[in-house]
N, C-alpha and C. Protein backbone atom coordinates (compact mmCIF):
# COMPACT_ATOMS: atom_id res chain seq x y z
N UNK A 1 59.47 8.47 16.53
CA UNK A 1 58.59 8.84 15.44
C UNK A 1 58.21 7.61 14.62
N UNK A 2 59.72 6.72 14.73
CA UNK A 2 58.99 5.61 13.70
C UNK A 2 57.87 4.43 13.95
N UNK A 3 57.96 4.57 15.54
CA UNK A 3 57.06 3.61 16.05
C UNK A 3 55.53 4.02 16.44
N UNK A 4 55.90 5.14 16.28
CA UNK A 4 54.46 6.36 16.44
C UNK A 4 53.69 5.84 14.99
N UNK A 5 54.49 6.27 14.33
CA UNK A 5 53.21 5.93 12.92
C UNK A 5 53.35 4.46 12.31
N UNK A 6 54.40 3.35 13.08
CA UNK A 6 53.80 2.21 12.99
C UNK A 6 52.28 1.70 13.80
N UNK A 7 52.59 2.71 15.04
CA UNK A 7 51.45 2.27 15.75
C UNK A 7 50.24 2.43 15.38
N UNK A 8 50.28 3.86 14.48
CA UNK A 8 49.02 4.48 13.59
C UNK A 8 48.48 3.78 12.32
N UNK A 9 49.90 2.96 12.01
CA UNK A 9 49.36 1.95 10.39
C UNK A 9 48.71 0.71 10.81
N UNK A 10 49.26 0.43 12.30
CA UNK A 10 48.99 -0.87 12.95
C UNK A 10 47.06 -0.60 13.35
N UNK A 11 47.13 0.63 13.83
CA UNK A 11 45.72 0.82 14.46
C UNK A 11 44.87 1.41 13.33
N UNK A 12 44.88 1.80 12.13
CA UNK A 12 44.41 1.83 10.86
C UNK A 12 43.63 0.69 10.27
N UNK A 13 45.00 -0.23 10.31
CA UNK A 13 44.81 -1.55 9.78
C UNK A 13 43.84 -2.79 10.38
N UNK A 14 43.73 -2.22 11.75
CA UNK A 14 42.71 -3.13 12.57
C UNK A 14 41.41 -2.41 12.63
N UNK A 15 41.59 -0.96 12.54
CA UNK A 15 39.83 -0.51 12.45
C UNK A 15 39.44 -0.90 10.91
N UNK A 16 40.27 -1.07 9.54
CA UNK A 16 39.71 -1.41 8.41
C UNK A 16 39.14 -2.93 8.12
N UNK A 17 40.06 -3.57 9.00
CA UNK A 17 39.81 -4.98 9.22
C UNK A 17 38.26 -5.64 9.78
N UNK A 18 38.22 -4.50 10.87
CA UNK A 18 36.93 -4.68 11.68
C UNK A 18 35.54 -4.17 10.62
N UNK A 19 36.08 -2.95 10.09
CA UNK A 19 34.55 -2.31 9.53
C UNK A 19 34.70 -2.97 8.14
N UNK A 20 35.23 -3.90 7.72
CA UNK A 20 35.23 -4.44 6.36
C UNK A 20 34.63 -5.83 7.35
N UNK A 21 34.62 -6.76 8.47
CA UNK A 21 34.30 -7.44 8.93
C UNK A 21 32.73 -7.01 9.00
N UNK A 22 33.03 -5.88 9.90
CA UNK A 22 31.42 -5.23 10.60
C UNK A 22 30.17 -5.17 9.06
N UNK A 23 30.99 -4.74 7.80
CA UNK A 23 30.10 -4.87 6.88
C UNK A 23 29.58 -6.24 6.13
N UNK A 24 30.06 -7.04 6.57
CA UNK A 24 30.45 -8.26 5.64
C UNK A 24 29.10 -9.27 6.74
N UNK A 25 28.72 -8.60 7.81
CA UNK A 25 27.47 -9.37 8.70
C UNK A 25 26.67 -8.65 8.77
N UNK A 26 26.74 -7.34 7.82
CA UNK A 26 25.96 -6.24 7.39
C UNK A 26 25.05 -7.31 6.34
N UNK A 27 26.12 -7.02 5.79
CA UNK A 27 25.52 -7.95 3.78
C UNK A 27 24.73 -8.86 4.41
N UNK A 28 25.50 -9.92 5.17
CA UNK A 28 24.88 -10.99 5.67
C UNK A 28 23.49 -11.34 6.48
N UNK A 29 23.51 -10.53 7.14
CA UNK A 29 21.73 -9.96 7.98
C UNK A 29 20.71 -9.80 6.47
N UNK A 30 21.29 -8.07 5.72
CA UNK A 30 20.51 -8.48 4.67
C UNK A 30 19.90 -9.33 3.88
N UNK A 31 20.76 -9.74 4.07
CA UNK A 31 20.29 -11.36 2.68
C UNK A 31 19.52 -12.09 2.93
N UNK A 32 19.59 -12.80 4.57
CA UNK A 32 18.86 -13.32 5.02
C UNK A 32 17.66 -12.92 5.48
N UNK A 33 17.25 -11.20 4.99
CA UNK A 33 16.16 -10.97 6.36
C UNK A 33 14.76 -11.05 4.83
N UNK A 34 13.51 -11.85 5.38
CA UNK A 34 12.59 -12.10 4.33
C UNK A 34 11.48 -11.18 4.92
N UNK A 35 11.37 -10.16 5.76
CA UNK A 35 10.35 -9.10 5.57
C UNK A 35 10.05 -9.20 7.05
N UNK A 36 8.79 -8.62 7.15
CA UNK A 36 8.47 -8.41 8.57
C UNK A 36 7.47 -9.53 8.92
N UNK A 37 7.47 -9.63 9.98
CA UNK A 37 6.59 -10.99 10.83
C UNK A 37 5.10 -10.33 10.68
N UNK A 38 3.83 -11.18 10.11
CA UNK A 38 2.91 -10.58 10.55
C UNK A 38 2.32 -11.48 12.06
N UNK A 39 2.31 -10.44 13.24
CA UNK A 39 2.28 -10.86 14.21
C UNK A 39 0.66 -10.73 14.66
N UNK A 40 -0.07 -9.60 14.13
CA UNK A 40 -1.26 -9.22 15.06
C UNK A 40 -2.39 -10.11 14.01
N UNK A 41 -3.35 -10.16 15.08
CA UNK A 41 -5.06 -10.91 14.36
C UNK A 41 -5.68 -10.53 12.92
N UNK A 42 -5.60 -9.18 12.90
CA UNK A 42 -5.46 -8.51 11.98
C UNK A 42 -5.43 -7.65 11.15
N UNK A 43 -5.00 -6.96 9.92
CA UNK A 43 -4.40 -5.78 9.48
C UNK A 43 -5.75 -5.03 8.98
N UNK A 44 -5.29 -3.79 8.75
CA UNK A 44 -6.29 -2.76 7.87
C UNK A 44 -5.77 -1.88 7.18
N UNK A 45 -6.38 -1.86 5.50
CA UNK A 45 -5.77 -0.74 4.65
C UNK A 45 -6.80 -0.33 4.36
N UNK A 46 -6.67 0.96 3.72
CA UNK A 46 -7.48 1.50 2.99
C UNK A 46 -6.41 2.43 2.03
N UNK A 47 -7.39 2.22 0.29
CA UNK A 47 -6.50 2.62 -0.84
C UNK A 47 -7.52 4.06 -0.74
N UNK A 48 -6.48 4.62 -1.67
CA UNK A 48 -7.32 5.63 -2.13
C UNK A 48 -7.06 5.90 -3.86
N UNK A 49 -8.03 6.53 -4.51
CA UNK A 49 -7.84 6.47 -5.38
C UNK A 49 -8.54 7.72 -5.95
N UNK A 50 -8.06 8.46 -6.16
CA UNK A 50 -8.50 9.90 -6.84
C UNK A 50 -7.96 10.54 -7.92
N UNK A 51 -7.93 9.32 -8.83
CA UNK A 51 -7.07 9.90 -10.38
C UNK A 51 -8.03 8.96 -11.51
N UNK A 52 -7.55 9.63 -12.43
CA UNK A 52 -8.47 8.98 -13.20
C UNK A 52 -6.94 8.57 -14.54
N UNK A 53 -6.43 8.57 -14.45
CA UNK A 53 -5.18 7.55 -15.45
C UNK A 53 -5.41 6.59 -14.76
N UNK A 54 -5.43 5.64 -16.19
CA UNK A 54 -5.26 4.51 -16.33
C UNK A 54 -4.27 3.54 -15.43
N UNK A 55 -3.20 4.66 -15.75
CA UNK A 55 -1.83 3.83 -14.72
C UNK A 55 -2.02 3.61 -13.22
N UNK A 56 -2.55 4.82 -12.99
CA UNK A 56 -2.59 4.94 -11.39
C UNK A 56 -3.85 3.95 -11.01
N UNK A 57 -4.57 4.11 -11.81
CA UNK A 57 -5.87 2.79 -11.70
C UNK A 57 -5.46 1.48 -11.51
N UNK A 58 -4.78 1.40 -12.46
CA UNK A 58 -3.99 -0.19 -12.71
C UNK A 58 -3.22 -0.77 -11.55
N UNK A 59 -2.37 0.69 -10.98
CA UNK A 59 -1.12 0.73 -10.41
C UNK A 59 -2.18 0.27 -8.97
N UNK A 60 -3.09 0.65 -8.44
CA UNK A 60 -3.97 0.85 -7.25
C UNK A 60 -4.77 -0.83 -7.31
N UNK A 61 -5.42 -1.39 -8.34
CA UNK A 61 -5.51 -1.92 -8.47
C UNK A 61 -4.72 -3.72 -8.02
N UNK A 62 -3.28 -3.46 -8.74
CA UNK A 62 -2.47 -4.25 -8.59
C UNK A 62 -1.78 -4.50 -6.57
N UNK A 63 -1.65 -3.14 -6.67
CA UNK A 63 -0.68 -2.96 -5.13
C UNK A 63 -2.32 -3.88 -4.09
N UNK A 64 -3.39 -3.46 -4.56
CA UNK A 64 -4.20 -4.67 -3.80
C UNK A 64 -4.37 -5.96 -3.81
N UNK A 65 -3.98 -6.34 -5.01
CA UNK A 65 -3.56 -8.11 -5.49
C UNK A 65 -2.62 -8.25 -4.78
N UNK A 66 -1.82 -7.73 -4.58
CA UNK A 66 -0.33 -7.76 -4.28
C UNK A 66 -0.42 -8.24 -2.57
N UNK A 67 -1.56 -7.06 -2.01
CA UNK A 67 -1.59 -7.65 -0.68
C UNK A 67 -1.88 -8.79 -0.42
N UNK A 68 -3.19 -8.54 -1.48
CA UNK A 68 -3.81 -10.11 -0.70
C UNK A 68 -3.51 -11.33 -1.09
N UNK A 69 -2.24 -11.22 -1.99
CA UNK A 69 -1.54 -12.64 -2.26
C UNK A 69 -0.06 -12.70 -1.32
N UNK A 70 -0.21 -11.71 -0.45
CA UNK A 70 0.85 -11.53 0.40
C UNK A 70 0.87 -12.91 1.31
N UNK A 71 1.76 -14.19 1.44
CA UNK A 71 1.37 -15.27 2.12
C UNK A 71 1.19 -14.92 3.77
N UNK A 72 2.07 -13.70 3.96
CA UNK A 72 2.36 -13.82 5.56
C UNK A 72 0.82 -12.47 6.35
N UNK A 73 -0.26 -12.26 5.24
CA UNK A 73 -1.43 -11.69 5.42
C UNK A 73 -2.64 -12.36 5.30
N UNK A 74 -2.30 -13.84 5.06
CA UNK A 74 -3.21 -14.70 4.11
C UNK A 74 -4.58 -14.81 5.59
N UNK A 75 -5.90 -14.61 5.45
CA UNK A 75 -6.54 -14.62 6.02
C UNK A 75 -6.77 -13.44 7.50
N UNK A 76 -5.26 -12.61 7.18
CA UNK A 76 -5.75 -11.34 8.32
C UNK A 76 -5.47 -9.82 7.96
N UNK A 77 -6.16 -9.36 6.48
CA UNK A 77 -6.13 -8.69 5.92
C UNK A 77 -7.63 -7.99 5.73
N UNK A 78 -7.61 -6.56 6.03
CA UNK A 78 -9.41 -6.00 5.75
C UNK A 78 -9.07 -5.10 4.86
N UNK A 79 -9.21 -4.56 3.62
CA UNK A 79 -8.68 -3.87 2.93
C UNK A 79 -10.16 -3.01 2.28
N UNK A 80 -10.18 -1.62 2.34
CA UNK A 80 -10.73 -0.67 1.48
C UNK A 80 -10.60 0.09 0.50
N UNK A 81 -11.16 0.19 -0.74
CA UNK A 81 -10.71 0.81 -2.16
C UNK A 81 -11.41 1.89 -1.57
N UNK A 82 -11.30 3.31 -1.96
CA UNK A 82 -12.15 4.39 -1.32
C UNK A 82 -11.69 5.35 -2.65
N UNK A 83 -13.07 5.47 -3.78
CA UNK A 83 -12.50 6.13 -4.82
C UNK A 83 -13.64 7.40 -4.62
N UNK A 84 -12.52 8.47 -5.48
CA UNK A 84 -13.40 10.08 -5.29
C UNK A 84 -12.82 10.67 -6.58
N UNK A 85 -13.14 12.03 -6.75
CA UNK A 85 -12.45 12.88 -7.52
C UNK A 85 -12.28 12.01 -8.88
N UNK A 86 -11.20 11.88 -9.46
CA UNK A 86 -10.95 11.22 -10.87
C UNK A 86 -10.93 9.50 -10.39
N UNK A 87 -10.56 9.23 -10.00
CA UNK A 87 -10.97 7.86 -8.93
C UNK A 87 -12.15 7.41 -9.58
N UNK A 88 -13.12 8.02 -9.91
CA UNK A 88 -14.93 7.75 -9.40
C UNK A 88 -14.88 6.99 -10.74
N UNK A 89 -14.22 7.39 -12.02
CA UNK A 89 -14.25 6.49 -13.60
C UNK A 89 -14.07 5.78 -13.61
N UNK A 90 -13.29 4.80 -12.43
CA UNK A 90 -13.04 3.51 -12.39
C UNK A 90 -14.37 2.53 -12.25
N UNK A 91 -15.29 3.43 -11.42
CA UNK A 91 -16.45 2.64 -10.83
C UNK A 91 -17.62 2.68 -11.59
N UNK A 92 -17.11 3.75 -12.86
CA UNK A 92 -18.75 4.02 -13.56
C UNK A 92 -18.61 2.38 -14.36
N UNK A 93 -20.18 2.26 -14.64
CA UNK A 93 -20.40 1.11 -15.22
C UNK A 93 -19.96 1.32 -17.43
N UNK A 94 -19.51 0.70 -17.43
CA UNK A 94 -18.80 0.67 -18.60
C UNK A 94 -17.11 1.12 -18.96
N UNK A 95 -16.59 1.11 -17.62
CA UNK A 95 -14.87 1.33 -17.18
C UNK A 95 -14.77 0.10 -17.51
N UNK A 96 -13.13 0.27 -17.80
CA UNK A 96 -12.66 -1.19 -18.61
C UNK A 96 -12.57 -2.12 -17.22
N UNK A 97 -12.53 -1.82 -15.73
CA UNK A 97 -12.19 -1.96 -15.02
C UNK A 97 -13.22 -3.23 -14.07
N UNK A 98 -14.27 -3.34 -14.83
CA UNK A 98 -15.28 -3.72 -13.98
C UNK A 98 -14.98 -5.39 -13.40
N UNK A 99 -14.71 -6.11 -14.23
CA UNK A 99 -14.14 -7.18 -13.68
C UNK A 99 -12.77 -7.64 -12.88
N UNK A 100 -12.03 -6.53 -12.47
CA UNK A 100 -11.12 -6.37 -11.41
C UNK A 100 -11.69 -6.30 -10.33
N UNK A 101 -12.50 -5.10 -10.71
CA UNK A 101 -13.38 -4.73 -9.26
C UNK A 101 -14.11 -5.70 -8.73
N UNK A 102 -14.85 -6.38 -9.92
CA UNK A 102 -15.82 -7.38 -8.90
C UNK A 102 -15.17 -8.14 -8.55
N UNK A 103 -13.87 -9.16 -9.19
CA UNK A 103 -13.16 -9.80 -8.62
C UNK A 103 -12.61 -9.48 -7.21
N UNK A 104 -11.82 -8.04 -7.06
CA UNK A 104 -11.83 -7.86 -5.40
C UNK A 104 -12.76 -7.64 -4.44
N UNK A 105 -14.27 -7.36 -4.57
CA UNK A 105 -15.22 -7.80 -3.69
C UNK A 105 -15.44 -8.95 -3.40
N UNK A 106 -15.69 -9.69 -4.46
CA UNK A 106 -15.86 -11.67 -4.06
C UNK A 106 -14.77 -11.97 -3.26
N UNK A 107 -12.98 -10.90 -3.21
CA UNK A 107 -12.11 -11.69 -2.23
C UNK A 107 -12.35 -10.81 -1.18
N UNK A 108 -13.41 -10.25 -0.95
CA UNK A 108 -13.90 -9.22 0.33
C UNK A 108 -13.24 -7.89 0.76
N UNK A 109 -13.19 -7.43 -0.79
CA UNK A 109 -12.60 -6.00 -1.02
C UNK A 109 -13.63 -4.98 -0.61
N UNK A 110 -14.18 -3.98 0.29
CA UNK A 110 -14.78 -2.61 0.34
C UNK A 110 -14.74 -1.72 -1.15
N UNK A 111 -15.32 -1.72 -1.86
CA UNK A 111 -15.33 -0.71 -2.87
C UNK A 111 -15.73 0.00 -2.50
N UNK A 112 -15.69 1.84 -2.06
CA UNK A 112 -16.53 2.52 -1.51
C UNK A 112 -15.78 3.97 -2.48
N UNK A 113 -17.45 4.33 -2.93
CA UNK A 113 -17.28 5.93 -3.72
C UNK A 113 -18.04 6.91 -3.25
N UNK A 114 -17.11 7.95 -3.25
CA UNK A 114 -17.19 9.15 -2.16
C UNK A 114 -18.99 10.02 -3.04
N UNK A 115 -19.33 10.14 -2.02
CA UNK A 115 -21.11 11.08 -2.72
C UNK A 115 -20.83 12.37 -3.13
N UNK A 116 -19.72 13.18 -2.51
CA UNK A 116 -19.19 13.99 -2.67
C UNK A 116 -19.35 14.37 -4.22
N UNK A 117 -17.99 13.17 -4.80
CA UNK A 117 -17.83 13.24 -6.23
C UNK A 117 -19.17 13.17 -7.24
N UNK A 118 -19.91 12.37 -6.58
CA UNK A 118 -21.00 11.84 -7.95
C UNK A 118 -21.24 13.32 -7.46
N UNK A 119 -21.67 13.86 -6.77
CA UNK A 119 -22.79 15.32 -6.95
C UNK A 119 -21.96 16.41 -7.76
N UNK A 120 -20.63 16.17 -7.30
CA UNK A 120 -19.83 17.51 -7.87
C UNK A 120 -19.93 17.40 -9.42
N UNK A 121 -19.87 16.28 -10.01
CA UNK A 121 -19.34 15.67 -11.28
C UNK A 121 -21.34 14.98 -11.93
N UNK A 122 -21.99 15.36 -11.34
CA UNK A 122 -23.30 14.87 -11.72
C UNK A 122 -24.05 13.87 -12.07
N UNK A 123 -23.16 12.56 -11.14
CA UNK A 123 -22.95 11.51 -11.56
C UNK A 123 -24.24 11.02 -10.23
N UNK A 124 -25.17 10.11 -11.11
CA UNK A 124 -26.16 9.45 -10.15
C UNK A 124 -25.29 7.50 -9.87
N UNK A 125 -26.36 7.28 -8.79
CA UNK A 125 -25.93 6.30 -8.05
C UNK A 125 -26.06 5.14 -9.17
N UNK A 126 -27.14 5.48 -9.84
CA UNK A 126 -27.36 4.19 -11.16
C UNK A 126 -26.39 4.00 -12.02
N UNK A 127 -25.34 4.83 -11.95
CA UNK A 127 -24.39 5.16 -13.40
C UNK A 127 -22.77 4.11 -12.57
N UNK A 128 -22.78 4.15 -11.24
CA UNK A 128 -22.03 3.00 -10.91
C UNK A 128 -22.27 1.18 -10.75
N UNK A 129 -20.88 0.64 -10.61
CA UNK A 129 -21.79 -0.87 -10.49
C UNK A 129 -22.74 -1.28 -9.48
N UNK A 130 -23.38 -2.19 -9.68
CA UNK A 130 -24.36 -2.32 -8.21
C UNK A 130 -23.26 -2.78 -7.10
N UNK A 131 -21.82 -3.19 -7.43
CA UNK A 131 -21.46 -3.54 -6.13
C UNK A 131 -20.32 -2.52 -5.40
N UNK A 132 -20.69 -1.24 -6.01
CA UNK A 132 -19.83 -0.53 -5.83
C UNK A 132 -20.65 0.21 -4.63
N UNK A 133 -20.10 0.47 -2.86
CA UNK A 133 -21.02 1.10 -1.76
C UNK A 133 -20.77 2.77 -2.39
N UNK A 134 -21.27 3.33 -1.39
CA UNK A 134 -21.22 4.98 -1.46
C UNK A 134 -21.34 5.26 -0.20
N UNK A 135 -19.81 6.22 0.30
CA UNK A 135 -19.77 7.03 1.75
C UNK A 135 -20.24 8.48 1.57
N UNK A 136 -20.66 9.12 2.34
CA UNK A 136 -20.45 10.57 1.83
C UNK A 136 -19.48 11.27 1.71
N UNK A 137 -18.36 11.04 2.15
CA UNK A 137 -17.06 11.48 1.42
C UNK A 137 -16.18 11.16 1.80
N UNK A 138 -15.18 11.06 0.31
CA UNK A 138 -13.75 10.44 0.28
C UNK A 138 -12.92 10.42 2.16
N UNK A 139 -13.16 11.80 1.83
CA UNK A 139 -12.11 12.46 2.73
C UNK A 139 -12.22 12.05 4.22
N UNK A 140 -13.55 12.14 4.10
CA UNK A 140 -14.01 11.81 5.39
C UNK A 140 -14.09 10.20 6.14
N UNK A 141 -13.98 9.23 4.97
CA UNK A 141 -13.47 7.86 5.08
C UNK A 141 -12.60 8.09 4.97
N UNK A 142 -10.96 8.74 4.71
CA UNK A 142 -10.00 8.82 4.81
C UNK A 142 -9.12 8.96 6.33
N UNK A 143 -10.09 9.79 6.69
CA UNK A 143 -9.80 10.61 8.00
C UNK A 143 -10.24 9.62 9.15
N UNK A 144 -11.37 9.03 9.19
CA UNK A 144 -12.17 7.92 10.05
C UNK A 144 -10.80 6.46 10.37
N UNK A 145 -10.78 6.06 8.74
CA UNK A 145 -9.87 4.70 8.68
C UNK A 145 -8.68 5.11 9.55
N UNK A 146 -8.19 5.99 9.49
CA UNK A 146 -6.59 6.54 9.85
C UNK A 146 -6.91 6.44 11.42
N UNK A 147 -8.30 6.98 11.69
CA UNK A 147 -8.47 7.64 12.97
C UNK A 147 -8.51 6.16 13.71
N UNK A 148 -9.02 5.45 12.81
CA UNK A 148 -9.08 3.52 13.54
C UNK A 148 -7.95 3.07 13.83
N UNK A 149 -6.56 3.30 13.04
CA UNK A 149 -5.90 2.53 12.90
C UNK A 149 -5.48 1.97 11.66
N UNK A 150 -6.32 2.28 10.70
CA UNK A 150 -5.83 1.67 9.11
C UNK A 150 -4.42 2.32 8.49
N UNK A 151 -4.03 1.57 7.86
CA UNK A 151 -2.64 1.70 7.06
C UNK A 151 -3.73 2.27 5.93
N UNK A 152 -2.86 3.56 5.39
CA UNK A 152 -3.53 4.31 4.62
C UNK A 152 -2.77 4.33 3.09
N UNK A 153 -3.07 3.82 1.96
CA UNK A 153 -1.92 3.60 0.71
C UNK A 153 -2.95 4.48 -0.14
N UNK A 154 -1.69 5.22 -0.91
CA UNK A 154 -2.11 6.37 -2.08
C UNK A 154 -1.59 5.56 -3.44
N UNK A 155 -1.63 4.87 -4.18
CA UNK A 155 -0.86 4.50 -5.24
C UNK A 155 -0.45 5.82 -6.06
């Protein structure tokens, strides 16, 4: 009996040894790992944006800076803003927003607002910026990008 449950403290003591080892190149992988390789020619997003807070504007806004200062995307990035629904206030002309926006077209951002919205909401094409495009609907650029292949982000 006594060598029975030495053998059990003995074989205890070497599986704690190991999985306190096994974690310790756990930690270690972590630490070292700096994200994913961008390997292919190149990427495609499309945002969406169908709110009209401020935050989520901001928040949608930013997560696209974010890409395209991403170093390991630098030059293979196609990215689409695709605003509808509460979305569409960002694009009317007199949103606090307007010099974000134009700033991400000059870095070859897609601004595109769904026709859908302006008709539902009675909004004519003059009442957005001139560099803002128009699809006929959100949804339906939603559904297309995905259907390509685009990485699809909701902020």
């Amino acid at each position: 009996m006594k060598e029975l449950t030495l053998t059990l403290l003995s074989f205890v003591l070497l599986a704690t040894a190991a999985m306190a080892q096994s974690n310790d190149a756990a930690l270690e992988k972590n630490k070292s790992f700096t994200g994913a390789k961008a390997t292919k020619k190149m990427y495609h997003t499309i945002y969406q944006l169908d709110n009209a807070d401020p935050k989520i504007i901001e928040k949608a806004l930013r997560n696209i800076n974010n890409a395209l200062n991403d170093v390991r995307l630098a030059g293979k990035i196609e990215i689409e803003l695709v605003t509808f629904s509460g979305g569409t206030d960002a694009c009317l002309k007199g949103s606090k927003y307007e010099a974000e926006l134009k700033e991400l077209v000059q870095k070859g951002v897609i601004i595109a607002q769904c026709n859908n919205s302006l008709k539902e909401r009675k909004i004519t094409r003059d009442q957005l910026y001139d560099f803002v495009a128009v699809v006929p609907s959100g949804n339906g650029e939603l559904i297309i990008r995905q259907g390509e292949g685009w990485a699809s982000i909701k902020p």
